[in-house]
Protein backbone atom coordinates (compact mmCIF):
# COMPACT_ATOMS: atom_id res chain seq x y z
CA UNK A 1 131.46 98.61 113.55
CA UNK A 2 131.39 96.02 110.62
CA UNK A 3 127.77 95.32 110.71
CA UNK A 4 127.35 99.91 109.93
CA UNK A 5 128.99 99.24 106.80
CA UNK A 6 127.30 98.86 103.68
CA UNK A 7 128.65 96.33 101.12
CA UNK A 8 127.29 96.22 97.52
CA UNK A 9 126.70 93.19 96.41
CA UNK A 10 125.27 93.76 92.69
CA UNK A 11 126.64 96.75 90.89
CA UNK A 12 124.72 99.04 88.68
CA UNK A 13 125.09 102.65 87.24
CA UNK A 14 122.44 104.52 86.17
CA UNK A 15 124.21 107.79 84.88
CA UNK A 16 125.74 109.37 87.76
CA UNK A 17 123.37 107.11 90.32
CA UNK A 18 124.59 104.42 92.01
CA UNK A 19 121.57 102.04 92.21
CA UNK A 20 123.76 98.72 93.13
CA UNK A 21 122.15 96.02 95.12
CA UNK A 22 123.66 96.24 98.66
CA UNK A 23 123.10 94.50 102.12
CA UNK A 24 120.97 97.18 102.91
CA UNK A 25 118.70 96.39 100.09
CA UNK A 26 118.92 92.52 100.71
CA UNK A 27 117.17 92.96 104.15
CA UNK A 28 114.64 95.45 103.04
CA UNK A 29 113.54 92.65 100.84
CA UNK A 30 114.04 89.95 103.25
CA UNK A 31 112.04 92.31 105.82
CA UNK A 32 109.15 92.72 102.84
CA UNK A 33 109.70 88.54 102.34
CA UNK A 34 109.01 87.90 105.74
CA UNK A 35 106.06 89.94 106.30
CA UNK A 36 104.38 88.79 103.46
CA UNK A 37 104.98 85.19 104.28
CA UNK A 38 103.37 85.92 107.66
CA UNK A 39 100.85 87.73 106.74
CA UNK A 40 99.63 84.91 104.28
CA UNK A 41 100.44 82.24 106.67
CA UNK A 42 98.31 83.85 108.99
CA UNK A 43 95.18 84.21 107.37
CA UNK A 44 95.66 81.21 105.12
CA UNK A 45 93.67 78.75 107.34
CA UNK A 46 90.77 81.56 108.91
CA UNK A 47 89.31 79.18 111.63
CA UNK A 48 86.92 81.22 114.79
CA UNK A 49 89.44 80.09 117.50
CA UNK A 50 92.74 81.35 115.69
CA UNK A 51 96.01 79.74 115.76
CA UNK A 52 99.52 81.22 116.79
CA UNK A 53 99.91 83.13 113.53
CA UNK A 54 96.66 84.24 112.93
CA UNK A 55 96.53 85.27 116.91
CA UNK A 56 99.67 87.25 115.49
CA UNK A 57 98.60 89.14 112.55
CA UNK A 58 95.09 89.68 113.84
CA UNK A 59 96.83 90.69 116.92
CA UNK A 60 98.54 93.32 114.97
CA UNK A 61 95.77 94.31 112.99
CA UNK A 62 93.61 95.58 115.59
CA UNK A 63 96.69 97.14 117.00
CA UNK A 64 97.50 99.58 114.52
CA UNK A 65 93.65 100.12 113.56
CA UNK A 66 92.57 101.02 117.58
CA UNK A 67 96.10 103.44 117.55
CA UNK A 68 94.70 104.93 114.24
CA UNK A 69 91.19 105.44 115.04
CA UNK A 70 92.25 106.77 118.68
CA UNK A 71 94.63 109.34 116.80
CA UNK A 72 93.41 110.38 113.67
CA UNK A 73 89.19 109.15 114.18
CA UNK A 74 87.19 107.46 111.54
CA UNK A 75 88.00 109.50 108.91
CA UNK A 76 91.76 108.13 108.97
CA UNK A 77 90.80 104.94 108.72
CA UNK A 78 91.02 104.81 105.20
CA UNK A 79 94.71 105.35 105.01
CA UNK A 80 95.09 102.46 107.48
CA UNK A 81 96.29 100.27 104.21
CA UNK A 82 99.33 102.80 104.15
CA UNK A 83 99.74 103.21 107.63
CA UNK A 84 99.84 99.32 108.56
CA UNK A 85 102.67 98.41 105.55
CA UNK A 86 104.30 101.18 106.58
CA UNK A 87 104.85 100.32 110.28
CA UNK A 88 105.27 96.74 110.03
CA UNK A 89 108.18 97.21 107.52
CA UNK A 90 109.84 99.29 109.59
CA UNK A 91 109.36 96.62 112.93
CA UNK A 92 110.23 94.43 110.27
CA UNK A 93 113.87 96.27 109.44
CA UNK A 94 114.11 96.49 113.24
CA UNK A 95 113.91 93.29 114.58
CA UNK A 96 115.99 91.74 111.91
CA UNK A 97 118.53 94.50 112.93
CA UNK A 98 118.51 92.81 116.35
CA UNK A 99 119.67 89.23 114.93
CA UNK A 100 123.29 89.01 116.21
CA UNK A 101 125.91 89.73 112.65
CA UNK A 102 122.88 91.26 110.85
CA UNK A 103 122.21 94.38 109.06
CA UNK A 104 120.25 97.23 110.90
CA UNK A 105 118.86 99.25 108.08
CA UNK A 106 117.18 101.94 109.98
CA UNK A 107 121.01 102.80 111.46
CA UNK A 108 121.35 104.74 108.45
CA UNK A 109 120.30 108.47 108.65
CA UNK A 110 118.90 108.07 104.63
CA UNK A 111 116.67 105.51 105.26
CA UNK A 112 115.08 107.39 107.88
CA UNK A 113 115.39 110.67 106.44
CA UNK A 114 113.71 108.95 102.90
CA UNK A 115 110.68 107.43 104.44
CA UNK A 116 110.03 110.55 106.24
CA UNK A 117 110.84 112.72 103.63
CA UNK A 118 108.18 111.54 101.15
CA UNK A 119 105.63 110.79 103.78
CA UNK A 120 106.14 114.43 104.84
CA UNK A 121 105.36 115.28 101.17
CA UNK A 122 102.51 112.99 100.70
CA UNK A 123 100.34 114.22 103.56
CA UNK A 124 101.24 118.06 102.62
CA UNK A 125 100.03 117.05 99.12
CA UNK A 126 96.72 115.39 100.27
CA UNK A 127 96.32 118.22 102.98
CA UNK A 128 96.23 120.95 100.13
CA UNK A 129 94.01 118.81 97.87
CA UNK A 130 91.54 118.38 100.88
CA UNK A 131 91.58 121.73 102.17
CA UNK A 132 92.60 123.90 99.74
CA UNK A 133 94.68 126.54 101.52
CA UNK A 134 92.50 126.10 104.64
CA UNK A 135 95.28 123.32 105.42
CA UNK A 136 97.17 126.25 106.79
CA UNK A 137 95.00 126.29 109.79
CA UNK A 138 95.83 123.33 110.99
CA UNK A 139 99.10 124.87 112.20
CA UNK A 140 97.36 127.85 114.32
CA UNK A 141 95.97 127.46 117.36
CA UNK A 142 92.34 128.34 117.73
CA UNK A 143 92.17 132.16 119.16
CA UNK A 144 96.23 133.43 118.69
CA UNK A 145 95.57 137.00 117.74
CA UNK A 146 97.10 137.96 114.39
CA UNK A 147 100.49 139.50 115.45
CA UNK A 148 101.40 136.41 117.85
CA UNK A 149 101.73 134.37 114.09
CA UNK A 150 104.77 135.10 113.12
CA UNK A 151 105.79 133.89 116.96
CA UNK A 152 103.41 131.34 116.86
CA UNK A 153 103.61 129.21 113.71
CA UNK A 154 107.25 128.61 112.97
């Protein structure tokens, strides 16, 4: 269970918070390394027939854009910057987690819990600044009569 543990590599206090340099930050920056490298690989030479890396990140691209526009529509196309960063790091942290005597990041509950945590806050944010309390809505089904909501929307 070795490759669970987390092992700090650079020490540093910041009043009572430990913000030390660890293996777990080492491959979230070798994960953000990577991508980035591929990315600009990728689209460094543009050419009409693409290449191996451009098939890749194109590849991926249209991926994540057709899964956006199929969920969300149009409209959520323009968080598609966030969306894409956001799911290659974290196939990123998990295929680097598959390299035999590497470090999984995503084993570990707070990662996890973090990235969801302040997405989760994010999209309640923009939610109320779209809709105002409207957002609300969004968590009652169309129709539910008025005493089937405290059954309903927990």
């Amino acid at each position: 269970m070795h490759q669970f543990e987390i092992k700090t590599y650079f020490p540093l206090q910041l009043g009572s918070i430990d913000a030390s340099f660890t293996n777990s930050s080492l491959f979230m920056v070798i994960a953000a390394a990577l991508l980035t490298i591929l990315m600009l690989a990728g689209m460094s030479r543009r050419a009409m027939v693409p290449g191996r890396l451009q098939s890749i990140v194109e590849l991926s691209y249209e991926f994540i854009a057709n899964m956006l526009r199929d969920n969300v529509g149009t409209a959520g196309l323009r968080f598609f910057p966030f969306v894409f960063t956001l799911f290659m790091f974290i196939l990123a942290l998990n295929l680097l987690g598959m390299i035999p005597y590497s470090f999984t990041v995503t084993s570990h509950i707070i990662v996890t819990f973090a990235l969801a945590f302040f997405i989760f806050i994010g999209v309640t944010i923009l939610g109320f600044a779209v809709h105002g309390f409207g957002f609300f809505k969004f968590f009652v089904p169309h129709g539910v009569p008025a005493y089937l909501l405290p059954l309903v929307v927990p």
